[in-house]
Protein backbone atom coordinates (compact mmCIF):
# COMPACT_ATOMS: atom_id res chain seq x y z
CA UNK A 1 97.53 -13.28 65.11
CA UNK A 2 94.40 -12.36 66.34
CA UNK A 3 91.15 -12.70 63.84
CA UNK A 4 90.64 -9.87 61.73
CA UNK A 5 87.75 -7.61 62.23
CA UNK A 6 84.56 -8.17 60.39
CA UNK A 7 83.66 -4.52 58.53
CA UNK A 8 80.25 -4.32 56.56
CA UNK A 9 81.15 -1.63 53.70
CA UNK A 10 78.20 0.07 52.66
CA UNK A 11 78.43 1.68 48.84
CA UNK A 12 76.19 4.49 47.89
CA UNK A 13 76.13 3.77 44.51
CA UNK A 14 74.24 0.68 42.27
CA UNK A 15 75.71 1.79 39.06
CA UNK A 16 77.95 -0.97 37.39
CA UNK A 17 81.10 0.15 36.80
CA UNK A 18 81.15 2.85 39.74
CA UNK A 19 83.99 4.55 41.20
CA UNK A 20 82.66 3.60 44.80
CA UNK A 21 82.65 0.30 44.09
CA UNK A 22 85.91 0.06 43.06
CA UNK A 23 87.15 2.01 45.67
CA UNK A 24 85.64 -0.37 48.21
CA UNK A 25 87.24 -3.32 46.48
CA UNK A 26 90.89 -1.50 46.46
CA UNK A 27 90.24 -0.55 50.21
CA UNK A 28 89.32 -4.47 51.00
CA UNK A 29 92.60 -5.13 49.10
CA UNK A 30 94.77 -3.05 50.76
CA UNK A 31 93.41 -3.52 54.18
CA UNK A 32 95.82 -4.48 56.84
CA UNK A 33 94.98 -8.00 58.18
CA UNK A 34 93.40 -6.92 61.21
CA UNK A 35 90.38 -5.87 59.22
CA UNK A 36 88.48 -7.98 56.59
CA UNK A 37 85.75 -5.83 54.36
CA UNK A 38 83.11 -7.20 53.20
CA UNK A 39 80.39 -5.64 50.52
CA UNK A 40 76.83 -5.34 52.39
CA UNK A 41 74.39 -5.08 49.52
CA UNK A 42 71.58 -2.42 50.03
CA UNK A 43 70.33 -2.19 46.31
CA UNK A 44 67.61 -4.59 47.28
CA UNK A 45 66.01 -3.03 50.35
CA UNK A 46 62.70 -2.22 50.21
CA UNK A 47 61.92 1.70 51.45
CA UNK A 48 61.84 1.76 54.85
CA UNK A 49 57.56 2.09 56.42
CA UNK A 50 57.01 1.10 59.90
CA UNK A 51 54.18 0.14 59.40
CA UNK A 52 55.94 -3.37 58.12
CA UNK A 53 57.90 -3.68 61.35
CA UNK A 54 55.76 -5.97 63.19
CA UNK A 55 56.22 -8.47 60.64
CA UNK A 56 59.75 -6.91 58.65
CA UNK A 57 60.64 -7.81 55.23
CA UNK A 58 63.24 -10.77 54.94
CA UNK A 59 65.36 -8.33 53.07
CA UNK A 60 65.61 -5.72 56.13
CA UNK A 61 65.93 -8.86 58.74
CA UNK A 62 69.08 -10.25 56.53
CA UNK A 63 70.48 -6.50 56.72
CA UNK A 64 69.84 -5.66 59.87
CA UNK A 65 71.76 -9.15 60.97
CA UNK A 66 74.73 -8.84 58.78
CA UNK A 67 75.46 -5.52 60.20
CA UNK A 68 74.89 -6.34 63.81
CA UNK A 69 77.07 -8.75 63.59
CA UNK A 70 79.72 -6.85 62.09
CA UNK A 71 82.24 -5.10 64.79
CA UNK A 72 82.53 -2.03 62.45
CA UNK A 73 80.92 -0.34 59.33
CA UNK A 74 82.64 1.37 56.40
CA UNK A 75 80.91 4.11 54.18
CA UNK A 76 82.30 4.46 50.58
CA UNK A 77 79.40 6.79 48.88
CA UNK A 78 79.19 9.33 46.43
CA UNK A 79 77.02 12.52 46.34
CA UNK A 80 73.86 13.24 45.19
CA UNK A 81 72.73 17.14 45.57
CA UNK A 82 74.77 17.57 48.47
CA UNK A 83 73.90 14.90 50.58
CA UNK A 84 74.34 10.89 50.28
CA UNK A 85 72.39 8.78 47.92
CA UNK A 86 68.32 8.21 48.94
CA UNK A 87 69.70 4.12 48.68
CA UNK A 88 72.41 5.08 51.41
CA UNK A 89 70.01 6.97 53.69
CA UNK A 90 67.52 4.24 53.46
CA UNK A 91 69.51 1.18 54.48
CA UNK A 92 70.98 3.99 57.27
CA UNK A 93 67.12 4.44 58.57
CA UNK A 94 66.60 0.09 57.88
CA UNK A 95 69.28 -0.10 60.39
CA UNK A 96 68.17 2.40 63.00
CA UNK A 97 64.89 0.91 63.71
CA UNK A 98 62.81 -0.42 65.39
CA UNK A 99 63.75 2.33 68.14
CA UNK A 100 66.02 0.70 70.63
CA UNK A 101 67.42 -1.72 68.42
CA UNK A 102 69.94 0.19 65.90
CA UNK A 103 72.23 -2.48 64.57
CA UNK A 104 74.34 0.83 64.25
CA UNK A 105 75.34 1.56 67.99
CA UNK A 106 78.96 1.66 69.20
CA UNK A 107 80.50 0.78 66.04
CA UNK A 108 83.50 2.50 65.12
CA UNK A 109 82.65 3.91 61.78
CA UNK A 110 84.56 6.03 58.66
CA UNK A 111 83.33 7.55 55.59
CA UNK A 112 85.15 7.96 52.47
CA UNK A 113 83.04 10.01 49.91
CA UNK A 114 84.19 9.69 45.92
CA UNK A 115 83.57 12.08 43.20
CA UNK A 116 85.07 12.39 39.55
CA UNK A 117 84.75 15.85 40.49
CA UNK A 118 87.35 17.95 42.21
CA UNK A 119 85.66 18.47 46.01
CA UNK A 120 85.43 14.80 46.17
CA UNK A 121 81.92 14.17 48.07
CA UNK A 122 82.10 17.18 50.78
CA UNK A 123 78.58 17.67 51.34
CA UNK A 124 77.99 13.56 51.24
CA UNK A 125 80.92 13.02 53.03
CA UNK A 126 79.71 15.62 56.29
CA UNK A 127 75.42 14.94 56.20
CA UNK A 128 76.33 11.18 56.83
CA UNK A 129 78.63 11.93 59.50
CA UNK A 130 75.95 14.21 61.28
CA UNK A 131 73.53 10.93 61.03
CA UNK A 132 75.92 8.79 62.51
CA UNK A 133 76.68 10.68 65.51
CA UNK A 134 73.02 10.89 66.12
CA UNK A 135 73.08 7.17 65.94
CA UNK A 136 76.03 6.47 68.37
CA UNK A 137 78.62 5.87 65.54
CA UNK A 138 81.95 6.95 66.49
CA UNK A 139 83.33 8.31 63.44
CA UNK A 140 87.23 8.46 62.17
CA UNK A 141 87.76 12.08 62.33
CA UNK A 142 91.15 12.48 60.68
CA UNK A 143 91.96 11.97 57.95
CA UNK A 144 88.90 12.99 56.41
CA UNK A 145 88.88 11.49 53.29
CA UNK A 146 87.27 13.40 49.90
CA UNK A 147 88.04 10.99 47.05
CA UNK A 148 87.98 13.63 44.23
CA UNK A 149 88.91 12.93 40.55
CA UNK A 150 88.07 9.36 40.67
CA UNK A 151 87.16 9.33 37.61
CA UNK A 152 90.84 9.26 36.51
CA UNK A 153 92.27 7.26 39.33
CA UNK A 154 91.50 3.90 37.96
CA UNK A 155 92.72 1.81 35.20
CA UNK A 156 90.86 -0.33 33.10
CA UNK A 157 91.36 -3.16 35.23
CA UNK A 158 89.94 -1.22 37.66
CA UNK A 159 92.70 -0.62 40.13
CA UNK A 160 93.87 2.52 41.64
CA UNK A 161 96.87 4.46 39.89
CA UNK A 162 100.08 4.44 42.54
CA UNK A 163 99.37 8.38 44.06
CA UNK A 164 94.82 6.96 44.49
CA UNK A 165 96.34 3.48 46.06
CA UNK A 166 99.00 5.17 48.61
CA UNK A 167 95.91 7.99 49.14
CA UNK A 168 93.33 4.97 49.94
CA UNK A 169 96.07 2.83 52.13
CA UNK A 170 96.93 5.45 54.18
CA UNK A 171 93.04 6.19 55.00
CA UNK A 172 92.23 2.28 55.23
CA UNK A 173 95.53 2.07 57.84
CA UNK A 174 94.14 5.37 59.58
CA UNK A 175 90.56 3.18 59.56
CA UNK A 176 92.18 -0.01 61.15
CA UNK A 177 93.84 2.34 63.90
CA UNK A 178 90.36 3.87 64.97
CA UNK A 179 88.85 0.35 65.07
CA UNK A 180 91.73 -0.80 67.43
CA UNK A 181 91.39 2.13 69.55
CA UNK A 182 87.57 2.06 69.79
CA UNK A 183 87.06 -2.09 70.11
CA UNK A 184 90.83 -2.66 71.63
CA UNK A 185 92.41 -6.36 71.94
């Protein structure tokens, strides 16, 4: 078997104990083995300035390598007043810059937006796909994936009920598909 692909996930949300983060983890679990997940922390980035850029903070140089190197990016996020999370946007502008040097180009991309309320992310879920096709991300276009009600879709040990777990495996087996079709063998 070939080597699975290397996915940075980027989660929207810094709260402990959030529904993004544990839908990341269940995704990473029930990944096929052709894609591994990994968790790319963005809690710690400092804003983005470019004034820094001819010298950039360590912090932004770690990012920025950990995602180039990845062959695809993830996006588990929530919504914040109808758009993604000002922590989101700013490791999505980190990433994008210096002009010319996006660590985001070409790399086959989803978003899966998650809400304990019942429209599951919309807005979130559609500004960050605008952004990405900007920046040369192709985006999974079906299934679209609106995580609503996740507030009641996980246990206390923090895993998925059965109707959440076959909802996320069939979007992280849609995912894998899209990566295979964009990178090929």
């Amino acid at each position: 078997m070939a080597q699975p692909r290397d996915v940075a996930v980027l989660v929207g949300s810094l709260r402990q104990g959030s529904f993004n983060r544990m839908t990341a983890d269940a995704l990473a679990r029930l990944a096929p083995e052709s894609l591994r997940l990994e968790v790319v922390g963005i809690g710690e980035l400092p804003f983005y300035n470019q004034d820094l850029e001819p010298d950039p903070p360590r912090e932004w140089r770690a990012f920025r390598d950990r995602v180039r190197a990845a062959e695809a990016v993830l996006f588990v996020t929530p919504e914040y007043n109808r758009s993604v999370p000002g922590v989101l946007k700013n490791a999505i502008d980190v990433g994008s810059r210096p002009y010319g040097a996006s660590v985001w180009d070409g790399k086959p991309g989803a978003v899966i937006s998650v809400s304990p309320g019942a429209i599951g992310g919309f807005g979130a879920n559609h500004h960050l796909r605008q952004s990405m096709v900007f920046l040369d991300v192709p985006m999974l276009q079906q299934p679209e994936s609106y995580f609503g009600g996740a507030g009641k879709a996980f246990g206390e040990d923090g895993q998925p009920d059965a109707a959440s777990e076959k909802f996320l495996r069939g979007f992280i087996n849609a995912y894998a598909a899209w990566v295979e079709k964009i990178l090929g063998r």
